[in-house]
PDB file of N, CA and C in Angstrom:
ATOM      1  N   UNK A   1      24.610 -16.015 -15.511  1.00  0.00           N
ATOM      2  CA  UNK A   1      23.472 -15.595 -16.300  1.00  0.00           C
ATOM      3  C   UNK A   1      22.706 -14.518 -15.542  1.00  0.00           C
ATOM      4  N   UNK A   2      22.533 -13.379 -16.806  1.00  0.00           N
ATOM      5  CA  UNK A   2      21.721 -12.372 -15.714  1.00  0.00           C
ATOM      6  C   UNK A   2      20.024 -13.036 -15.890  1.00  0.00           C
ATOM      7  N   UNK A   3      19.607 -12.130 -14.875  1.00  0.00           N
ATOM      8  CA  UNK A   3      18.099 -12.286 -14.782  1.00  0.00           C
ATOM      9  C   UNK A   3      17.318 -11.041 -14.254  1.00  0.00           C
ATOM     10  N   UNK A   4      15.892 -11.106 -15.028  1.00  0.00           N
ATOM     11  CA  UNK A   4      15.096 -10.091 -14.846  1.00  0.00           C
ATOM     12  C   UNK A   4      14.061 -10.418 -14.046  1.00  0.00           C
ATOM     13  N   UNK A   5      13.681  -9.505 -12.907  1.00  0.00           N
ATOM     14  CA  UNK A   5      12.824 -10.015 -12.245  1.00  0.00           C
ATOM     15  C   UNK A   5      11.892  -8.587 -12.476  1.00  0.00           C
ATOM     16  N   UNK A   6      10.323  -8.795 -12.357  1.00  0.00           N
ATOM     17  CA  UNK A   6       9.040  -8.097 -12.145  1.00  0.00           C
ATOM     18  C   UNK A   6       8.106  -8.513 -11.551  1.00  0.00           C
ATOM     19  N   UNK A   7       7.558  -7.318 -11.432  1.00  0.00           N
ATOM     20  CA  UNK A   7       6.613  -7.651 -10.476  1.00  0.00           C
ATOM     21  C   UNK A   7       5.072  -7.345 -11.275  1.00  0.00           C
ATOM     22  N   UNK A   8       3.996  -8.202 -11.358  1.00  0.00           N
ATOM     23  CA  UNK A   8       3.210  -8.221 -12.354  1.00  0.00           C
ATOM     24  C   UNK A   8       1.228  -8.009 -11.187  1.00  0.00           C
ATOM     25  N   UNK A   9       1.063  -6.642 -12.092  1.00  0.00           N
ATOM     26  CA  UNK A   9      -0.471  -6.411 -10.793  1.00  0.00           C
ATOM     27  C   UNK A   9      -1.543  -7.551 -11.787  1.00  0.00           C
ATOM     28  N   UNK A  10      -2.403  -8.134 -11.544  1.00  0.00           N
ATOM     29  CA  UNK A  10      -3.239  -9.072 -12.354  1.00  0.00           C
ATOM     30  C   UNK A  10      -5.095  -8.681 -11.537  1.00  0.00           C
ATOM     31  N   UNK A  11      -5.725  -7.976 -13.059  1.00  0.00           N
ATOM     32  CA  UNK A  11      -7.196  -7.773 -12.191  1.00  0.00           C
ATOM     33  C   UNK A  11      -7.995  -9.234 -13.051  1.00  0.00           C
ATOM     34  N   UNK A  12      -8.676 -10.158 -12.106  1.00  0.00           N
ATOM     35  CA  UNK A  12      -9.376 -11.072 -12.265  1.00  0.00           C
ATOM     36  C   UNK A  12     -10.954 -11.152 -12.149  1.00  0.00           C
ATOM     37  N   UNK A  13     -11.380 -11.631 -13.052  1.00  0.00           N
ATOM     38  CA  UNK A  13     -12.652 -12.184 -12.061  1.00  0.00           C
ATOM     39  C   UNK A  13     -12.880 -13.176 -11.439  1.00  0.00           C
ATOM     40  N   UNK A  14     -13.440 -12.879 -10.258  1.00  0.00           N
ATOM     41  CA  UNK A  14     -13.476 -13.962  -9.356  1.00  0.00           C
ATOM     42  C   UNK A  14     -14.620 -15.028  -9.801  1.00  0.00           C
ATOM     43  N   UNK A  15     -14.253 -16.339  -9.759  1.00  0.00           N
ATOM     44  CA  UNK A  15     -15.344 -17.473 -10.114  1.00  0.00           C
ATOM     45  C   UNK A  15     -16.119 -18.436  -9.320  1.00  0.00           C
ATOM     46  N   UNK A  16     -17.554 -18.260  -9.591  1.00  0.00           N
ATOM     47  CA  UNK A  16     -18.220 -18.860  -8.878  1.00  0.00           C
ATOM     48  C   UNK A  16     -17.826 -20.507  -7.976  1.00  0.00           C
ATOM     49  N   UNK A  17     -18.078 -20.232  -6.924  1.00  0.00           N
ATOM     50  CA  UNK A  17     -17.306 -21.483  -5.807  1.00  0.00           C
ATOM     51  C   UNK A  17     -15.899 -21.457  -5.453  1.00  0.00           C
ATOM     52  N   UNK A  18     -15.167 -20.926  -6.295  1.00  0.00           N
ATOM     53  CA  UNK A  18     -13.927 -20.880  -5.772  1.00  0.00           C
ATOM     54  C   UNK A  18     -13.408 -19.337  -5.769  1.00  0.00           C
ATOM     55  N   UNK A  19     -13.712 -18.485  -6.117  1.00  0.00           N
ATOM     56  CA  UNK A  19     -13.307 -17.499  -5.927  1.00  0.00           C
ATOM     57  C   UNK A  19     -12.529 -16.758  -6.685  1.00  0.00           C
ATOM     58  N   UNK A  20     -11.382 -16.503  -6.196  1.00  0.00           N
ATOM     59  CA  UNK A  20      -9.956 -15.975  -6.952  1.00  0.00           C
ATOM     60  C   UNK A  20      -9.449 -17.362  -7.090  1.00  0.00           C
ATOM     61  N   UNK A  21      -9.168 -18.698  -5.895  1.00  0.00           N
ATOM     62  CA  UNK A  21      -8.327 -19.533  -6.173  1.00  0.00           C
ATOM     63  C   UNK A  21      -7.900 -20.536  -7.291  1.00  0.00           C
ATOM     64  N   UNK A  22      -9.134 -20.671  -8.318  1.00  0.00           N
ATOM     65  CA  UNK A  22      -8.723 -21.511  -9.786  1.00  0.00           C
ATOM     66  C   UNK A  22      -7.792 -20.642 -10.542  1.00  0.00           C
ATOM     67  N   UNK A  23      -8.147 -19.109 -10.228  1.00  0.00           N
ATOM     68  CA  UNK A  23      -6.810 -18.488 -11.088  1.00  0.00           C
ATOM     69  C   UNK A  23      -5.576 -18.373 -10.715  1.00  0.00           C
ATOM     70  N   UNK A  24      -5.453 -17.779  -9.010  1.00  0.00           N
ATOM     71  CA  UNK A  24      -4.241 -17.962  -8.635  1.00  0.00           C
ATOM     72  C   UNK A  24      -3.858 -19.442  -8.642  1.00  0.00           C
ATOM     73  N   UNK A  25      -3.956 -20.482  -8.565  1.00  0.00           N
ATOM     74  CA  UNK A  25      -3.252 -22.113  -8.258  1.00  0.00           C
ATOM     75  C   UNK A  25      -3.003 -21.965 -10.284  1.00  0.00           C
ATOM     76  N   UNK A  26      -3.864 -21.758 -11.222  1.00  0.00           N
ATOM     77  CA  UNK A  26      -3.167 -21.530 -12.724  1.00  0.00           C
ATOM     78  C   UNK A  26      -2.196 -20.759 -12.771  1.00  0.00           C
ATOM     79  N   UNK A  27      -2.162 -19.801 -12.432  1.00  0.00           N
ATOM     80  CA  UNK A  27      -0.671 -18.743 -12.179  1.00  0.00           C
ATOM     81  C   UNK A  27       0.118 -19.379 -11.295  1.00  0.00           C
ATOM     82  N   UNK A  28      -0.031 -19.387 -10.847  1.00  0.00           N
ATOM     83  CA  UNK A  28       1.066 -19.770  -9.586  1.00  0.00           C
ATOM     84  C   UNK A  28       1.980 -21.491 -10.072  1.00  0.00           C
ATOM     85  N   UNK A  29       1.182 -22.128 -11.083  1.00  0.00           N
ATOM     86  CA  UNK A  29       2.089 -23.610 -11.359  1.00  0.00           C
ATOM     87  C   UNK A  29       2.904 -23.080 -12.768  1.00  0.00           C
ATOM     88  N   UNK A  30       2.979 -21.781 -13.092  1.00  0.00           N
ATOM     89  CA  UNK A  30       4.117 -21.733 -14.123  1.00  0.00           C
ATOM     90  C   UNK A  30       5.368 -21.354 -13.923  1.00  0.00           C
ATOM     91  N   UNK A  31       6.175 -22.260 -14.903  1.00  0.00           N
ATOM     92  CA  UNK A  31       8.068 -21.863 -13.885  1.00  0.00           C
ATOM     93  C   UNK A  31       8.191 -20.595 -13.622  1.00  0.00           C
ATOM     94  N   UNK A  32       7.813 -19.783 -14.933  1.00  0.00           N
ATOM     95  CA  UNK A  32       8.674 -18.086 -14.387  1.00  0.00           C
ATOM     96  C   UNK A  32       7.917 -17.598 -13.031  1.00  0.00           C
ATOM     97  N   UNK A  33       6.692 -17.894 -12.334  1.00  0.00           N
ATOM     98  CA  UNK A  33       6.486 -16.950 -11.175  1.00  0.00           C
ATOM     99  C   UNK A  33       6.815 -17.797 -10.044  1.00  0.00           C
ATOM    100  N   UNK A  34       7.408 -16.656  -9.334  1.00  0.00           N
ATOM    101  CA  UNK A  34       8.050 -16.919  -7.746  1.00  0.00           C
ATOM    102  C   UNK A  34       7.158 -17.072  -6.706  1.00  0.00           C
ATOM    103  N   UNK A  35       6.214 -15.924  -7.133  1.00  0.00           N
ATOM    104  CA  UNK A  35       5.608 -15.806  -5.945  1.00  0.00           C
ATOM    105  C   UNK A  35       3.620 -15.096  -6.678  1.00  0.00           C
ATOM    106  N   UNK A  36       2.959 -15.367  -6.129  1.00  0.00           N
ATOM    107  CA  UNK A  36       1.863 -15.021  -6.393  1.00  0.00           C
ATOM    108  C   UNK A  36       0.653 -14.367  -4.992  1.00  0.00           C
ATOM    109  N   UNK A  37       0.382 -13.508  -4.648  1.00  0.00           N
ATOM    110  CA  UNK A  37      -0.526 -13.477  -3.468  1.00  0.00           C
ATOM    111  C   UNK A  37      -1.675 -12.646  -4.035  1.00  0.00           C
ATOM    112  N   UNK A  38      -2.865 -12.920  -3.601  1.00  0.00           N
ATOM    113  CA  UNK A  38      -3.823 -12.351  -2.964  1.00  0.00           C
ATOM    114  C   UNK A  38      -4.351 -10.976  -2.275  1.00  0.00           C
ATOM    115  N   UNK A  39      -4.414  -9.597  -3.336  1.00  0.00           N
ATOM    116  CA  UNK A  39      -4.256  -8.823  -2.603  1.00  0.00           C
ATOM    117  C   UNK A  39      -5.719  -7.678  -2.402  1.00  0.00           C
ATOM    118  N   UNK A  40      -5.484  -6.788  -1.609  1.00  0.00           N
ATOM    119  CA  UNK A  40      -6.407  -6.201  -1.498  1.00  0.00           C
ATOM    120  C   UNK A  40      -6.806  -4.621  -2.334  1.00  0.00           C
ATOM    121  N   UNK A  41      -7.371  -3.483  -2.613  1.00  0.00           N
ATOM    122  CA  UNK A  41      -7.057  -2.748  -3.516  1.00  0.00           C
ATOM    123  C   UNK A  41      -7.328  -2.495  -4.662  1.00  0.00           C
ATOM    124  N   UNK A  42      -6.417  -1.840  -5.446  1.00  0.00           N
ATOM    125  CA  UNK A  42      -6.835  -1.417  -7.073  1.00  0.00           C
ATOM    126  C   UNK A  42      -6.538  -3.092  -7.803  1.00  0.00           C
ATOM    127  N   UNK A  43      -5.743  -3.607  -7.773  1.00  0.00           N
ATOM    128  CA  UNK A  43      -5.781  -5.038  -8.086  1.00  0.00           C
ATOM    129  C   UNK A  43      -6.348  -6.484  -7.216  1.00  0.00           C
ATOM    130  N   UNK A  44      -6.394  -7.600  -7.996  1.00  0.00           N
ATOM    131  CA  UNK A  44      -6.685  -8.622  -7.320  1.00  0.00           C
ATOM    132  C   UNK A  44      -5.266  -9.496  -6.915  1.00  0.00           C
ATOM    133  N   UNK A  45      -4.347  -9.875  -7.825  1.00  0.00           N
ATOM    134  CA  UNK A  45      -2.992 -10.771  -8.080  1.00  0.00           C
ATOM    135  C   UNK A  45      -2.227 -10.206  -7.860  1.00  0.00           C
ATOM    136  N   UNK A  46      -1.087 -10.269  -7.330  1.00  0.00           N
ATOM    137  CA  UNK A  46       0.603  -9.685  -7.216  1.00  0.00           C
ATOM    138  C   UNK A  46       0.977 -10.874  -7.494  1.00  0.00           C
ATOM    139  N   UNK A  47       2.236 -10.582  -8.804  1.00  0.00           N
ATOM    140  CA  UNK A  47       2.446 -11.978  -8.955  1.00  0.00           C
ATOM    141  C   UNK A  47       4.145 -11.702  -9.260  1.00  0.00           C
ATOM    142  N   UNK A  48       4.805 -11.851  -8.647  1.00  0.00           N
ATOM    143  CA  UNK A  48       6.519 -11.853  -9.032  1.00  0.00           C
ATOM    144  C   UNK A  48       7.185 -12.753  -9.736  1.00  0.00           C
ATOM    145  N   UNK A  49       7.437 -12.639 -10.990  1.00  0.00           N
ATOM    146  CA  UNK A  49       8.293 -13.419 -12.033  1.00  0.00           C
ATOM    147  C   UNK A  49       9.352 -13.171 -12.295  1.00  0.00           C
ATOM    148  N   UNK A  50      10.240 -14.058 -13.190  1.00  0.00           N
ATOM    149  CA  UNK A  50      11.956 -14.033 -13.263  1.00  0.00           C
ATOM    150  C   UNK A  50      11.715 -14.575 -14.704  1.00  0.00           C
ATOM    151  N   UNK A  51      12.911 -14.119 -15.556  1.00  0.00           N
ATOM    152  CA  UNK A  51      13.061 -14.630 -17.183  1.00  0.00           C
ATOM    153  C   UNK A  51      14.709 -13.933 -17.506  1.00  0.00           C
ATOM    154  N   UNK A  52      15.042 -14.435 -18.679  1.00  0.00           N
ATOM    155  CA  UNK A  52      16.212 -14.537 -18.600  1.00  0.00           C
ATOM    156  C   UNK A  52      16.598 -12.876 -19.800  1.00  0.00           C
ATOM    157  N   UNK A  53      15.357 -12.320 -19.903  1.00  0.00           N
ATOM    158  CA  UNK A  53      15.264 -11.033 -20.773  1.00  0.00           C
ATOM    159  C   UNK A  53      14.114  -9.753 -20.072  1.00  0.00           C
ATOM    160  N   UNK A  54      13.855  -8.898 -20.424  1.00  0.00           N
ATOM    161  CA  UNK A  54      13.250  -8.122 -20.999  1.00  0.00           C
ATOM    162  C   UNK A  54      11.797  -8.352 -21.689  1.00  0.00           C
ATOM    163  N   UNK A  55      12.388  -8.816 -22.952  1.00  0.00           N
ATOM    164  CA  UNK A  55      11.398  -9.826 -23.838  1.00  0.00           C
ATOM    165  C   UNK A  55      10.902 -11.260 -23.541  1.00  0.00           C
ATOM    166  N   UNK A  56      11.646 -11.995 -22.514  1.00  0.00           N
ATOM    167  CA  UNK A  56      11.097 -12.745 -22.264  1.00  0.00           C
ATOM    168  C   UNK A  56       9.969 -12.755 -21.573  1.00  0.00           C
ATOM    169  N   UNK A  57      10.237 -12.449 -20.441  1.00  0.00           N
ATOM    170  CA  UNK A  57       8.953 -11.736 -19.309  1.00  0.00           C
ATOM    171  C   UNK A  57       7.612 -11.229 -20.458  1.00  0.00           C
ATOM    172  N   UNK A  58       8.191  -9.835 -21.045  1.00  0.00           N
ATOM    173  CA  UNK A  58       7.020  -9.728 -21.661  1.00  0.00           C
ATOM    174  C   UNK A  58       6.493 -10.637 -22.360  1.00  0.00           C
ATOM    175  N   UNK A  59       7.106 -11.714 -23.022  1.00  0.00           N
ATOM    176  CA  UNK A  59       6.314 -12.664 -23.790  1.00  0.00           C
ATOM    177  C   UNK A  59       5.904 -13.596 -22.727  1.00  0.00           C
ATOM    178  N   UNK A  60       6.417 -13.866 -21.590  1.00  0.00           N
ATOM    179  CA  UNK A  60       5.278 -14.644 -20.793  1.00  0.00           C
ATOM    180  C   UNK A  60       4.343 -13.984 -20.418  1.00  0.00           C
ATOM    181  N   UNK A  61       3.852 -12.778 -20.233  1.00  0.00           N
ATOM    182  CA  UNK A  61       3.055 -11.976 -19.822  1.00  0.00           C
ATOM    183  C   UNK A  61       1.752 -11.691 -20.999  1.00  0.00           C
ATOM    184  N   UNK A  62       2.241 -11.885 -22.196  1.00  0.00           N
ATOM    185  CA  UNK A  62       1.511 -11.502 -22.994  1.00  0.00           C
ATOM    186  C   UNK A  62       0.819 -12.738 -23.403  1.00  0.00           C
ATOM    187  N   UNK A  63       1.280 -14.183 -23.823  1.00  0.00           N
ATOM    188  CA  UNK A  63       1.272 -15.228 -24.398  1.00  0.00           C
ATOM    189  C   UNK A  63       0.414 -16.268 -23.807  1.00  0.00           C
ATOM    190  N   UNK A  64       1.009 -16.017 -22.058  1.00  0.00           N
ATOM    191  CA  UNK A  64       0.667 -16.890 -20.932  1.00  0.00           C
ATOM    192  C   UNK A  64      -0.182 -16.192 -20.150  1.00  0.00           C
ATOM    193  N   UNK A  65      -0.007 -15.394 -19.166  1.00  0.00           N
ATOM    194  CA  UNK A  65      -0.945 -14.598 -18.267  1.00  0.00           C
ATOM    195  C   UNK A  65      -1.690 -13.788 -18.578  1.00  0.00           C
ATOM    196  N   UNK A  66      -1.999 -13.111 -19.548  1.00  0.00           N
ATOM    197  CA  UNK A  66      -3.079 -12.147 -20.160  1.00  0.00           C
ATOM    198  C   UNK A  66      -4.110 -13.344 -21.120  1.00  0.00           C
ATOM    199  N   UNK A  67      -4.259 -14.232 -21.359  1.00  0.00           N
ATOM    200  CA  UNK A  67      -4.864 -15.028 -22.708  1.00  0.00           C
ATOM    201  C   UNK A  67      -5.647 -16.130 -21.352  1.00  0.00           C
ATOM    202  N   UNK A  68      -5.326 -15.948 -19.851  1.00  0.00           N
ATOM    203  CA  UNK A  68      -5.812 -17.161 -18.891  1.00  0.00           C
ATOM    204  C   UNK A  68      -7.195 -16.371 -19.432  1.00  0.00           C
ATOM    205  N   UNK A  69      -8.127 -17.140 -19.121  1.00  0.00           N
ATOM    206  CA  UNK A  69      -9.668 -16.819 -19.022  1.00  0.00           C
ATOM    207  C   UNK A  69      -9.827 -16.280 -17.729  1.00  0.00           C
ATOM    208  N   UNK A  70     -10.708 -15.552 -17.740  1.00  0.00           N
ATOM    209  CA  UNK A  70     -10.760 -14.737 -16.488  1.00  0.00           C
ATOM    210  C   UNK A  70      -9.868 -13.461 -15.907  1.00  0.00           C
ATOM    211  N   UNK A  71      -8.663 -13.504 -16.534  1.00  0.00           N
ATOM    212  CA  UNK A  71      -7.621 -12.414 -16.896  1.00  0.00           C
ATOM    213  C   UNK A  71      -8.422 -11.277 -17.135  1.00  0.00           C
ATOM    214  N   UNK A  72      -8.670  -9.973 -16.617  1.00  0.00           N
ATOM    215  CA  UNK A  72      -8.961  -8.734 -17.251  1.00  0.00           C
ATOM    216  C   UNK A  72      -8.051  -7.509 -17.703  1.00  0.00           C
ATOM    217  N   UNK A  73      -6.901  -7.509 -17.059  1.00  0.00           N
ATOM    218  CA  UNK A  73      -6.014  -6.269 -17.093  1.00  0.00           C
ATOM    219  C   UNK A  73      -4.817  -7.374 -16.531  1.00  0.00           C
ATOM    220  N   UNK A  74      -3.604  -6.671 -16.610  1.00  0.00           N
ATOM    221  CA  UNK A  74      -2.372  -6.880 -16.788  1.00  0.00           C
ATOM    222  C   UNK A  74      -1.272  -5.694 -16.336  1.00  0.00           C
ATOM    223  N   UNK A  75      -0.425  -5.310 -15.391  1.00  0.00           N
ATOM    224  CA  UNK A  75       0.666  -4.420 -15.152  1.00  0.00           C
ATOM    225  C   UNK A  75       1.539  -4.824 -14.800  1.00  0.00           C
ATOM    226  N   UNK A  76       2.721  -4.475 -15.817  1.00  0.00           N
ATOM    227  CA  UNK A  76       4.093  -5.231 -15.032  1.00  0.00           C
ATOM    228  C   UNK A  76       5.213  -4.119 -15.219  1.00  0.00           C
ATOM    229  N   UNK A  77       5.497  -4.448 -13.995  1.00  0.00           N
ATOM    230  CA  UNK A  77       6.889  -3.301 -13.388  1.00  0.00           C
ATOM    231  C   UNK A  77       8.257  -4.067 -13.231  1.00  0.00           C
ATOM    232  N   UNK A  78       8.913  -3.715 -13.827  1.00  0.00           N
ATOM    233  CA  UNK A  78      10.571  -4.877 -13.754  1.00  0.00           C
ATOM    234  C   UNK A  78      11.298  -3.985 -12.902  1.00  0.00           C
ATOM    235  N   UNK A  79      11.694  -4.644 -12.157  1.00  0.00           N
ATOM    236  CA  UNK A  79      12.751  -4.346 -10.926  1.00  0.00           C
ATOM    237  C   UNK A  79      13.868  -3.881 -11.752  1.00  0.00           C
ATOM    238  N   UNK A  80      14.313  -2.537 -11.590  1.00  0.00           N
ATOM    239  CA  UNK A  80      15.954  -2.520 -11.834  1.00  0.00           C
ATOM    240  C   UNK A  80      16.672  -2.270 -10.968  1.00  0.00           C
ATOM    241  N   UNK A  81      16.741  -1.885 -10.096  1.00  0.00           N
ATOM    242  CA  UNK A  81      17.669  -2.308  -8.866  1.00  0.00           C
ATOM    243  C   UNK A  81      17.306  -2.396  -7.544  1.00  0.00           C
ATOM    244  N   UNK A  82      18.096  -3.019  -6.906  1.00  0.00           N
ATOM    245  CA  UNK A  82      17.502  -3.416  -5.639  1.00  0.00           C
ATOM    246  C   UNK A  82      18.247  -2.890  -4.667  1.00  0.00           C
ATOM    247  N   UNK A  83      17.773  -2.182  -3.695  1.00  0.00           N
ATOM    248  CA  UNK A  83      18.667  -1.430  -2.756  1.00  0.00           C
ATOM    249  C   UNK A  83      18.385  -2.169  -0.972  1.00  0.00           C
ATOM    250  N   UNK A  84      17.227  -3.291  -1.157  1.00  0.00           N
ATOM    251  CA  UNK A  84      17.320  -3.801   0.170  1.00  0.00           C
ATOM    252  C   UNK A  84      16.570  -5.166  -0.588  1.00  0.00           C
ATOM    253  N   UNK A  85      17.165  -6.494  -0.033  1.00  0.00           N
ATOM    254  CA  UNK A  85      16.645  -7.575  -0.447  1.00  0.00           C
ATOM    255  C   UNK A  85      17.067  -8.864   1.022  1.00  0.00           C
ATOM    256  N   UNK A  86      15.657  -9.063   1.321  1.00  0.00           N
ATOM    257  CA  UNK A  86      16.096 -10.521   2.643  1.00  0.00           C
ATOM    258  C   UNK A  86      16.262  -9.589   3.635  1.00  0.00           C
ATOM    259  N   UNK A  87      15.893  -8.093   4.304  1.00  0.00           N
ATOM    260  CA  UNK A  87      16.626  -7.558   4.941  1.00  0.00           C
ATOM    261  C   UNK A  87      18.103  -7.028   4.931  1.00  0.00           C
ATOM    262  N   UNK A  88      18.516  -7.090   4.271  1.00  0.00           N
ATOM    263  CA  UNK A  88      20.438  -6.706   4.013  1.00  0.00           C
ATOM    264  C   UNK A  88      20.050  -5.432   2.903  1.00  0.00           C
ATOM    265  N   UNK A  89      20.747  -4.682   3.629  1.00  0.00           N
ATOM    266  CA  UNK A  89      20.466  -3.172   3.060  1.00  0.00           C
ATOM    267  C   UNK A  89      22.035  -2.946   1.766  1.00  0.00           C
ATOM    268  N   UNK A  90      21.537  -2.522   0.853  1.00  0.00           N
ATOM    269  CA  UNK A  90      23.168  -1.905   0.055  1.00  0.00           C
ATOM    270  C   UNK A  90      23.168  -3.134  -0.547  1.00  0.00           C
ATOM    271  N   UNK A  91      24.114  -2.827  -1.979  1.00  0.00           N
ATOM    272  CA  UNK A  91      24.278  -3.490  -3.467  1.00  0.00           C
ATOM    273  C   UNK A  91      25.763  -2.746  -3.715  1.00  0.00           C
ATOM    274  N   UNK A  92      26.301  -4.013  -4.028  1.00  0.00           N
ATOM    275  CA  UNK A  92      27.832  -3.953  -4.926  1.00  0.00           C
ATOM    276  C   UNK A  92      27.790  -3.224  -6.290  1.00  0.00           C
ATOM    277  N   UNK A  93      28.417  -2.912  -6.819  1.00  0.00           N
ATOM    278  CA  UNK A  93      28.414  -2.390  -8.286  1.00  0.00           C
ATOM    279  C   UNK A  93      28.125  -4.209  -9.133  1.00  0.00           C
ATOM    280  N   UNK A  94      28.756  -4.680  -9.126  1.00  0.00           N
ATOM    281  CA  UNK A  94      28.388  -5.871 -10.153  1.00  0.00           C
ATOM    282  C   UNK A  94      27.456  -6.675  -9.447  1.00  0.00           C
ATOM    283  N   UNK A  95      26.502  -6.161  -8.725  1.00  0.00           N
ATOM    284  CA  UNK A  95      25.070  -6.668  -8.872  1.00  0.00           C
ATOM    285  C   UNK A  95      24.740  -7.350  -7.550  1.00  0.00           C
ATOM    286  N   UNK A  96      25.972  -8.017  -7.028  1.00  0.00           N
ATOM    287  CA  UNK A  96      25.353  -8.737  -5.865  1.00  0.00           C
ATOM    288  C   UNK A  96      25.143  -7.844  -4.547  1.00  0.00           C
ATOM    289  N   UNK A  97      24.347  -8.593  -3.883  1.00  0.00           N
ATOM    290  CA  UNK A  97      24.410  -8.061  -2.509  1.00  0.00           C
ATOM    291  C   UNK A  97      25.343  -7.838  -1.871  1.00  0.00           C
ATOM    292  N   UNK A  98      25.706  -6.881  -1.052  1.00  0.00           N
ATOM    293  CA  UNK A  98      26.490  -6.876   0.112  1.00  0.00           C
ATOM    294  C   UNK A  98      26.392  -7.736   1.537  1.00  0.00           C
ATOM    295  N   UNK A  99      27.272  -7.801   1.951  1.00  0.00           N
ATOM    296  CA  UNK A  99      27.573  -8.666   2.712  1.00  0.00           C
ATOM    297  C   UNK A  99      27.844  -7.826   4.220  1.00  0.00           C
ATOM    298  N   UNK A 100      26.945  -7.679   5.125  1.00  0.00           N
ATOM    299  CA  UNK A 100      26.838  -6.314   6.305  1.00  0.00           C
ATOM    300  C   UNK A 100      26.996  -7.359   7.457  1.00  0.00           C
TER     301      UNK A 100
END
């Protein structure tokens, strides 16, 4: 099964006593995201997700992560290829990593 992975910028407002963290720990407990951090900059969230489409992603993005309360803006960039992943540099034609 293929899979789509992106990478999603998230601007929040931060909430009284806790900060950013009631939104990131809500993002961060849904299956599609991998990874979620804390960042500094034009955004608040980096949040890396996986779905089994295109359309899927966007419909978690649209359905699920834009509709949280406190959500203000939304950017998502889908990975199409990966030329260094884990440290291991170079990609096979049918998708997997190389093996160096």
């Amino acid at each position: 099964m293929n899979e789509v992975h992106a990478v999603i910028e998230l601007k929040i407002t931060p909430q009284r006593d806790c900060g950013f963290g009631r939104i990131a720990e809500r993002v961060s407990r849904f299956e599609a995201v991998e990874a979620c951090f804390l960042m500094s900059g034009g955004y608040d969230l980096l949040v890396f997700v996986k779905g089994s489409s295109l359309q899927d992603v966007a419909q978690f993005v649209a359905q699920d992560l834009s509709t949280l309360e406190g959500v203000l803006s939304t950017a998502t960039h889908f990975m199409l290829k990966t030329y260094k992943s884990g440290g291991i540099l170079g990609k096979l034609d049918d998708g997997r990593l190389e093996v160096s």
